[in-house]
N, C-alpha and C. Protein backbone atom coordinates (compact mmCIF):
# COMPACT_ATOMS: atom_id res chain seq x y z
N UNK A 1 -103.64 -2.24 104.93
CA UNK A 1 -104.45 -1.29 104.19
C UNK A 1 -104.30 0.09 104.83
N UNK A 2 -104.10 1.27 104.47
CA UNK A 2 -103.95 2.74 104.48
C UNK A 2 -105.48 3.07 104.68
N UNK A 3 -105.56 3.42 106.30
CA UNK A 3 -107.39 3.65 106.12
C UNK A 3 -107.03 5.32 106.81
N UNK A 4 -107.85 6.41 106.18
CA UNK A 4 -107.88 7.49 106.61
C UNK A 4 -109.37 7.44 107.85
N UNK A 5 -109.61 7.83 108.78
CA UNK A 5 -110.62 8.01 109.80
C UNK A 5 -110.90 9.41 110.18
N UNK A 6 -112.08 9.96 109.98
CA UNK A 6 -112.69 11.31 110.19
C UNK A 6 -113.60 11.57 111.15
N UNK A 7 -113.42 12.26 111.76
CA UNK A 7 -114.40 13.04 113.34
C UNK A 7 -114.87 14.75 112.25
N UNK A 8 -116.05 14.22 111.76
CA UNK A 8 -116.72 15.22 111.05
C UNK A 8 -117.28 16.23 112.17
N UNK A 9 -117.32 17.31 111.96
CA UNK A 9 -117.57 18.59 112.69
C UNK A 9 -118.36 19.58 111.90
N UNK A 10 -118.59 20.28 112.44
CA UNK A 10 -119.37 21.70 111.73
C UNK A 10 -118.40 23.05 111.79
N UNK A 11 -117.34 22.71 112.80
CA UNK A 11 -116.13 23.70 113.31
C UNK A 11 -114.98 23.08 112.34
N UNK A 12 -114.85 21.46 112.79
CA UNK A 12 -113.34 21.53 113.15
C UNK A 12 -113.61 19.94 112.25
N UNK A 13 -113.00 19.14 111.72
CA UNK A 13 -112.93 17.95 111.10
C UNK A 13 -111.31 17.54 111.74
N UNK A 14 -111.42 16.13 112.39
CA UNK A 14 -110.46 15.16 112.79
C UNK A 14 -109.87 14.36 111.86
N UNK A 15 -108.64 14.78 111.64
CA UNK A 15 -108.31 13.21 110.40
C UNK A 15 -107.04 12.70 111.22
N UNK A 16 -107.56 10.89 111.11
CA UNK A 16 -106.42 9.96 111.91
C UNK A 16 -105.93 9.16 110.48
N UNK A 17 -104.63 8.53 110.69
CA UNK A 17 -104.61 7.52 110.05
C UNK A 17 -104.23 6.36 110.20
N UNK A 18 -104.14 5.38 109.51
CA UNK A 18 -103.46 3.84 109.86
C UNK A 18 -103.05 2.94 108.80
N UNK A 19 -102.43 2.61 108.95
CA UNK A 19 -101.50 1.37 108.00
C UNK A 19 -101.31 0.33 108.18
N UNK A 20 -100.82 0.14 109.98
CA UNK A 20 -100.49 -0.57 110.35
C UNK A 20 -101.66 -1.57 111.46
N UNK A 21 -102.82 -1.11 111.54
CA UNK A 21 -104.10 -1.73 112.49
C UNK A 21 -104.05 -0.42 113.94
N UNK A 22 -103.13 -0.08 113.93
CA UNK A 22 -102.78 1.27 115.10
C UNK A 22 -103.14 2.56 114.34
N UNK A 23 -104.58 3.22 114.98
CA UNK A 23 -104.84 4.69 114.40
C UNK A 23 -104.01 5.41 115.26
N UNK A 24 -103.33 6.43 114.16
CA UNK A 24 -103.05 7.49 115.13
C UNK A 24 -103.44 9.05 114.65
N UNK A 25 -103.57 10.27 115.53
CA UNK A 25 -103.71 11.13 115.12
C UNK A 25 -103.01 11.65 113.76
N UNK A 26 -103.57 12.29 113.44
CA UNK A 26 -102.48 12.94 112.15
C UNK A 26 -103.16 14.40 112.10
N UNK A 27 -104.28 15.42 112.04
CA UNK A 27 -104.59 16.57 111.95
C UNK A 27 -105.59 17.23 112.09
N UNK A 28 -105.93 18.20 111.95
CA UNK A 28 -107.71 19.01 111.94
C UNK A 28 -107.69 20.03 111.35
N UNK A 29 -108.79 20.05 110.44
CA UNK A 29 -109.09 21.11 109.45
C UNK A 29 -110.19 21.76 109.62
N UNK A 30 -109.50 23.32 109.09
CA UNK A 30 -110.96 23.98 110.17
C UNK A 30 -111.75 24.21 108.48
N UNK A 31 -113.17 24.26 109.34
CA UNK A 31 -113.53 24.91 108.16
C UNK A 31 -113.86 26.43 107.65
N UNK A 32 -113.19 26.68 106.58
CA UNK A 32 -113.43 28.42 106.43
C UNK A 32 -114.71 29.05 106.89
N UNK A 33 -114.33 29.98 107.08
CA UNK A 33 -115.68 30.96 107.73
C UNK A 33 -116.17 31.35 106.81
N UNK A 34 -115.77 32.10 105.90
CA UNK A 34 -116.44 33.36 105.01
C UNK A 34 -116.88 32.89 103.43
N UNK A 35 -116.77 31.43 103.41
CA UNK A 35 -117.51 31.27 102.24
C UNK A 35 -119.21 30.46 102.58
N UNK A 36 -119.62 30.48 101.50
CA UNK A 36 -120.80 29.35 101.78
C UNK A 36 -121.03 27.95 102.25
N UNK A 37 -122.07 27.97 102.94
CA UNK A 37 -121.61 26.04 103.61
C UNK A 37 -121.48 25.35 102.19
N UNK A 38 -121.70 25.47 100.82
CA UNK A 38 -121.57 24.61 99.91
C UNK A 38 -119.99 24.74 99.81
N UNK A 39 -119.21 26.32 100.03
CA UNK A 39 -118.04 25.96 99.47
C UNK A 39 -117.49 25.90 100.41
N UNK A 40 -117.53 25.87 101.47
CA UNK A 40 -116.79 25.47 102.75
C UNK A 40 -116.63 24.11 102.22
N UNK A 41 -117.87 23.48 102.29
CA UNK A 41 -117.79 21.55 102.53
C UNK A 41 -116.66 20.98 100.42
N UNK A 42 -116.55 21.70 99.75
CA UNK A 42 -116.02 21.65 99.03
C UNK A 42 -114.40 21.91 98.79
N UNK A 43 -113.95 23.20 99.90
CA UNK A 43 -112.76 23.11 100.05
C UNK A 43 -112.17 22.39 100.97
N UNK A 44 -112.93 21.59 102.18
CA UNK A 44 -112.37 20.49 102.90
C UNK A 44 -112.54 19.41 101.94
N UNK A 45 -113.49 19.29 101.03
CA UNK A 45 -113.44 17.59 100.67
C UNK A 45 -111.97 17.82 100.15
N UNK A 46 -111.35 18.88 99.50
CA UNK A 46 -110.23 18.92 98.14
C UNK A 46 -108.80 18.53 99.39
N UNK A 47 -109.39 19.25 100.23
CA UNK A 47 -108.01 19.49 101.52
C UNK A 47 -108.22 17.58 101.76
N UNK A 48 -109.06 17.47 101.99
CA UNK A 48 -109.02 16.01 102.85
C UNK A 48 -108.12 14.73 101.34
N UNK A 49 -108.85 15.18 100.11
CA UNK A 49 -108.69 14.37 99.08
C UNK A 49 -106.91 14.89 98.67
N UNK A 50 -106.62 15.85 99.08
CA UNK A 50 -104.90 15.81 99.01
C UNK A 50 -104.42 14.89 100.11
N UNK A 51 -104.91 14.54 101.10
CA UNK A 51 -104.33 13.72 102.56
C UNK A 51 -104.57 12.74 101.83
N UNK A 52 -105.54 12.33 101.40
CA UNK A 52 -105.61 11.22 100.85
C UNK A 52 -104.58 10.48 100.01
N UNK A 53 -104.25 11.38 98.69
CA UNK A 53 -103.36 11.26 98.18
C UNK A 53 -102.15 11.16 98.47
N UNK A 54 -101.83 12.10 99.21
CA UNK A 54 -100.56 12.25 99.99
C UNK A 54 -99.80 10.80 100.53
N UNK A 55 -100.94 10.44 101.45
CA UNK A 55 -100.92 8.95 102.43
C UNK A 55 -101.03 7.71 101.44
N UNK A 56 -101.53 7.85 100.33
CA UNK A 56 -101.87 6.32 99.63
C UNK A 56 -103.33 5.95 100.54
N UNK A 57 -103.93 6.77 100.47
CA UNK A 57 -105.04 6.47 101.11
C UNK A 57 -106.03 5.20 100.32
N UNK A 58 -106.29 4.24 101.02
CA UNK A 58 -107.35 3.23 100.09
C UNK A 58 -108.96 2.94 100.92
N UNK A 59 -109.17 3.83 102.27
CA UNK A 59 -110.43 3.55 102.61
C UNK A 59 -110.48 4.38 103.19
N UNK A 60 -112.22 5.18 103.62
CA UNK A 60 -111.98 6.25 104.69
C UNK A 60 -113.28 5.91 105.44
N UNK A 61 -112.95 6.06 106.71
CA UNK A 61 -113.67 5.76 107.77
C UNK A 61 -114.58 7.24 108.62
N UNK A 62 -115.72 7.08 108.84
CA UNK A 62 -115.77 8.65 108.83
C UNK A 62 -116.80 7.86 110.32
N UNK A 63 -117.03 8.64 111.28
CA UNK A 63 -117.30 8.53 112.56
C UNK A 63 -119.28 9.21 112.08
N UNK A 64 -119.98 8.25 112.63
CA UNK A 64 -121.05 8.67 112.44
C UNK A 64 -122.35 8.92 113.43
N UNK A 65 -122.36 10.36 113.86
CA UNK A 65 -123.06 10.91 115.52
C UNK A 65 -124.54 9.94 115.00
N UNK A 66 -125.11 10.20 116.61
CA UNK A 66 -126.86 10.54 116.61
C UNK A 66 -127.07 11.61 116.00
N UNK A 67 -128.56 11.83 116.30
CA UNK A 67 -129.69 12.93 115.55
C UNK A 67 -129.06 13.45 114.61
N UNK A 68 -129.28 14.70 114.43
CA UNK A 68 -129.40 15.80 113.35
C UNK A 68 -128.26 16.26 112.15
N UNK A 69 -127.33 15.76 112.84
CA UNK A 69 -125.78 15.97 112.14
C UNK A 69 -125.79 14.64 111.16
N UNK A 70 -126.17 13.49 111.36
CA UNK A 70 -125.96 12.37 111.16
C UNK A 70 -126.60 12.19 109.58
N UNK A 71 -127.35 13.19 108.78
CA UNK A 71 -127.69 13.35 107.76
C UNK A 71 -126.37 13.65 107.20
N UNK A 72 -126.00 15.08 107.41
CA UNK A 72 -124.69 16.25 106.76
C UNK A 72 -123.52 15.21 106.67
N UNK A 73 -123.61 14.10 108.08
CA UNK A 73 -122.35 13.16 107.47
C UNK A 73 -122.57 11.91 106.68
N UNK A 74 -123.45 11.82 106.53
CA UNK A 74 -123.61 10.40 105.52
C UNK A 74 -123.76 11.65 104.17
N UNK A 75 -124.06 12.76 104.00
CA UNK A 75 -124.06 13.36 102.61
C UNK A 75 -122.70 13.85 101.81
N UNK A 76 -121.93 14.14 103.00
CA UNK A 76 -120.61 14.70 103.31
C UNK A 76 -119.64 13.12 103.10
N UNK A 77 -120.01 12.04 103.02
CA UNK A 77 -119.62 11.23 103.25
C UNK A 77 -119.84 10.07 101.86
N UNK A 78 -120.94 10.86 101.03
CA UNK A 78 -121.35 10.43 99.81
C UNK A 78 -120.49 11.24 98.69
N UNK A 79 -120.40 12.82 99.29
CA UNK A 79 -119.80 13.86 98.42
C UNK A 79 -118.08 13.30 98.05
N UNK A 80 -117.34 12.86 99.55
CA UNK A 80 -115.85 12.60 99.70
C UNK A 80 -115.54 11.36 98.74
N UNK A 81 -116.64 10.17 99.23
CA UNK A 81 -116.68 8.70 98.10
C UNK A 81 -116.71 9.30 96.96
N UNK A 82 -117.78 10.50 96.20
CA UNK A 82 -117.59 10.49 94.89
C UNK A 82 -115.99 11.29 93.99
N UNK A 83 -115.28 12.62 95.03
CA UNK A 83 -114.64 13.21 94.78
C UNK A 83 -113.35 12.47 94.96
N UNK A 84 -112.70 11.58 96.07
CA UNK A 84 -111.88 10.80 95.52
C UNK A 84 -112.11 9.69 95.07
N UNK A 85 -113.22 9.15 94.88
CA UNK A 85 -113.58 7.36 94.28
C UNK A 85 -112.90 6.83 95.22
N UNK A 86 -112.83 6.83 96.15
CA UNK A 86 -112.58 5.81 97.61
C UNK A 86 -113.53 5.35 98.11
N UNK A 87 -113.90 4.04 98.47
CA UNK A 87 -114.81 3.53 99.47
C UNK A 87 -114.94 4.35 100.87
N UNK A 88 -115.90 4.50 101.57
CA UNK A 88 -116.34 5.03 102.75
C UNK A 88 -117.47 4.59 103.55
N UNK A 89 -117.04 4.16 104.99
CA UNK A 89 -117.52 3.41 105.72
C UNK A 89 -117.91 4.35 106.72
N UNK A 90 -119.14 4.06 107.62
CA UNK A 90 -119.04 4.90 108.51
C UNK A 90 -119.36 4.01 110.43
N UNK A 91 -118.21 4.32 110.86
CA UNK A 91 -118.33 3.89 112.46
C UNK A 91 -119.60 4.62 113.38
N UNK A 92 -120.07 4.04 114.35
CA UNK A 92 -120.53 4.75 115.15
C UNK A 92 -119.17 5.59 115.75
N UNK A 93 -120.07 6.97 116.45
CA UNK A 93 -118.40 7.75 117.08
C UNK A 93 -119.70 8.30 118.51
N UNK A 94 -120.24 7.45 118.93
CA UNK A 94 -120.76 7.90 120.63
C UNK A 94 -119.70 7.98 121.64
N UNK A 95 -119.47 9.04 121.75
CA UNK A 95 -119.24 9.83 123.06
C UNK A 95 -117.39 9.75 123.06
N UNK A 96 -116.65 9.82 121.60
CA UNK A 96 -115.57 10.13 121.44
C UNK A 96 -114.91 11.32 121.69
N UNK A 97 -115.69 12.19 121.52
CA UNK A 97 -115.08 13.30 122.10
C UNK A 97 -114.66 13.36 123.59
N UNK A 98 -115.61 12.71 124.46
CA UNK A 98 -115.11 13.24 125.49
C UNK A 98 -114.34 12.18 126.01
N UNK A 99 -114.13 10.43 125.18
CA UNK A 99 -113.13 9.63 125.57
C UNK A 99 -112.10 10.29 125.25
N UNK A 100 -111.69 11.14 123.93
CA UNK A 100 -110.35 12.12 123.59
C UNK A 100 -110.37 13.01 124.65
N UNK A 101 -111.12 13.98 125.71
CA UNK A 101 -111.15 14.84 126.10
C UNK A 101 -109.93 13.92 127.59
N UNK A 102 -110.87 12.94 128.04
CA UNK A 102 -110.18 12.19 128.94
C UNK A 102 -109.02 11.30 128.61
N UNK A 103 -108.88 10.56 127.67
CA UNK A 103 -107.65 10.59 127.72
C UNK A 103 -106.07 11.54 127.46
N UNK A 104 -106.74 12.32 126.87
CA UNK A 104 -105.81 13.68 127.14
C UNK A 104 -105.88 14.35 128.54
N UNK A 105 -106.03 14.34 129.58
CA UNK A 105 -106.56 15.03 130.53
C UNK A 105 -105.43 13.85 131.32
N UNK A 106 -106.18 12.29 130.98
CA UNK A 106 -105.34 11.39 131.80
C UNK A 106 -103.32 11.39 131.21
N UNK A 107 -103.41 12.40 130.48
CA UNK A 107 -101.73 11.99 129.55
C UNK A 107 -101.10 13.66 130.19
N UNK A 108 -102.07 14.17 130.75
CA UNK A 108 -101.36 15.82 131.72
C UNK A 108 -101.25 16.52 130.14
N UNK A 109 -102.22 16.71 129.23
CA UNK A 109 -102.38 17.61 128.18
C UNK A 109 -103.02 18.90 128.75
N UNK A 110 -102.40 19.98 128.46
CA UNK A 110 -102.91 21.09 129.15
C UNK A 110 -104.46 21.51 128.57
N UNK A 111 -104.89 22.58 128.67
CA UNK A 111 -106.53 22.98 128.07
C UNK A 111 -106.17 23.29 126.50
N UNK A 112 -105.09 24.42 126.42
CA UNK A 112 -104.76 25.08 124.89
C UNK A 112 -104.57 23.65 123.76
N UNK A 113 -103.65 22.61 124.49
CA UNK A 113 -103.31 21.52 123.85
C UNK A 113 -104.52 20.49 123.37
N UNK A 114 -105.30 20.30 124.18
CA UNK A 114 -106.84 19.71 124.14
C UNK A 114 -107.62 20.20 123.07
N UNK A 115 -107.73 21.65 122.96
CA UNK A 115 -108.58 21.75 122.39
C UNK A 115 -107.68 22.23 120.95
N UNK A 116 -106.56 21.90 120.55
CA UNK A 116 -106.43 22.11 119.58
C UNK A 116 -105.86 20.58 118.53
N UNK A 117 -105.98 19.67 119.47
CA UNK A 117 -105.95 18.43 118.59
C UNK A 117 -107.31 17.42 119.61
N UNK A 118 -108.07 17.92 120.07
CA UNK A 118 -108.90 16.95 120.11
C UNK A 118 -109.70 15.95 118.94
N UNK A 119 -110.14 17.41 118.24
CA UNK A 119 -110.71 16.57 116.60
C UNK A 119 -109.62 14.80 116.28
N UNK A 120 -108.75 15.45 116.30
CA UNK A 120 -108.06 14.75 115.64
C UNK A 120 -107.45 12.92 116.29
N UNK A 121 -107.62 13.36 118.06
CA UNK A 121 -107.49 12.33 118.84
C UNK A 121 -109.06 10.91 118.62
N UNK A 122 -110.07 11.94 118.46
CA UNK A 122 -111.38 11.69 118.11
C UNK A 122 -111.79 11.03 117.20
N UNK A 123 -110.84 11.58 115.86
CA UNK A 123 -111.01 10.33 114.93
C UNK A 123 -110.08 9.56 114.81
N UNK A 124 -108.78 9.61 115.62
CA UNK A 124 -108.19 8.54 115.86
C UNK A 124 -108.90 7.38 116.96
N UNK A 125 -109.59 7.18 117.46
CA UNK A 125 -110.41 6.74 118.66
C UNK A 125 -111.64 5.89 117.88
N UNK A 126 -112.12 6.50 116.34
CA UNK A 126 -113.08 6.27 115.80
C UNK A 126 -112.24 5.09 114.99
N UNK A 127 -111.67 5.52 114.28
CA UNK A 127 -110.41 4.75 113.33
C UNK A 127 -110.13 3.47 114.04
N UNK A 128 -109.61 3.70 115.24
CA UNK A 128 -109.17 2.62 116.03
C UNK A 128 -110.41 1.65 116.62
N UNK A 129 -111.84 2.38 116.74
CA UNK A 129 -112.89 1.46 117.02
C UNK A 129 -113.47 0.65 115.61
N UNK A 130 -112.88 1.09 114.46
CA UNK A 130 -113.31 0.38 113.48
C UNK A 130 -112.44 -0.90 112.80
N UNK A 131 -111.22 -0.40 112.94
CA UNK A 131 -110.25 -1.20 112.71
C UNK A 131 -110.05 -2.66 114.07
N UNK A 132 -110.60 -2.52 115.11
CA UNK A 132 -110.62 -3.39 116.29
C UNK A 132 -112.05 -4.10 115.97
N UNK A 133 -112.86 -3.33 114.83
CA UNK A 133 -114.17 -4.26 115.14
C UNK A 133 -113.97 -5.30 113.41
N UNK A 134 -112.81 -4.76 112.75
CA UNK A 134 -112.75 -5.22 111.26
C UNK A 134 -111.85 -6.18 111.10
N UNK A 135 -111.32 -6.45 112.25
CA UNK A 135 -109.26 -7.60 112.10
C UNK A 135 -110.07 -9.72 112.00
C-alpha cells in the first residue's frame, strides 16, 4: 500500500512516503506567509493532494502532537480526507522531532542540512512508527 505520512507544522509540513513498509523522507512544504491562515492551509492541502496524486497515494498518515496544535491537526486532517477522498489516520508523533534532530546529528548532518529537511525526516519517523505498529 502507498501510504503518504505528515509532520504537520505551523512553519513547515513533513511529507514521507512508503510502498514498500520502509518510510522514507520525500519533502517539506512551507507554508506561505502573506495569505490568510484559511488560504495558507488551502494551498498546502492542493500542494500535498498533487503528492498524492503524483505517488498513487492510497492512505495518509498524519503525526498527531499533545495540547493545543492537536485540534488544527485533526481539522487539517478532516479538511485533506475530504479534498482528496483518501482515508487518514493519525499516529501519535511524541518527541519526533528531536529523534530526527538526533539521528541526523548521529549521521554527521551539518546545522543548515538539519534544519532544512528535518520536517521531513519527522514524518518519515512518524510513517515508520505507524507502519511498524500496522504489519
Amino acid at each position: 500500500m502507498k501510504i503518504l505520512g505528515i509532520d504537520y507544522g505551523l512553519k513547515r509540513i513533513g511529507l514521507a512516503f512508503s510502498e514498500t513498509g520502509l518510510a522514507e523522507p520525500l519533502s517539506v512544504i512551507r507554508h506561505p506567509r502573506k495569505t490568510s491562515p484559511r488560504g495558507r492551509q488551502s494551498s498546502v492541502i492542493r500542494k500535498i493532494a498533487g503528492v498524492c496524486q503524483k505517488y498513487g497515494v492510497e492512505k495518509i498518515v498524519i503525526g498527531l502532537p499533545e495540547g493545543e496544535i492537536a485540534t488544527k491537526v485533526r481539522e487539517f486532517g478532516k479538511k485533506l480526507s475530504f479534498f482528496t477522498k483518501l482515508p487518514v489516520v493519525f499516529q501519535d508523533e511524541t518527541l519526533t522531532s528531536q529523534d530526527a534532530i538526533a539521528k541526523m546529528i548521529e549521521a554527521g548532518k551539518g546545522r543548515k542540512t538539519r534544519k532544512r529537511i528535518q520536517d521531513a525526516i519527522a514524518a518519515a519517523i512518524i510513517l515508520q512508527s505507524y507502519l511498524n505498529s500496522h504489519v
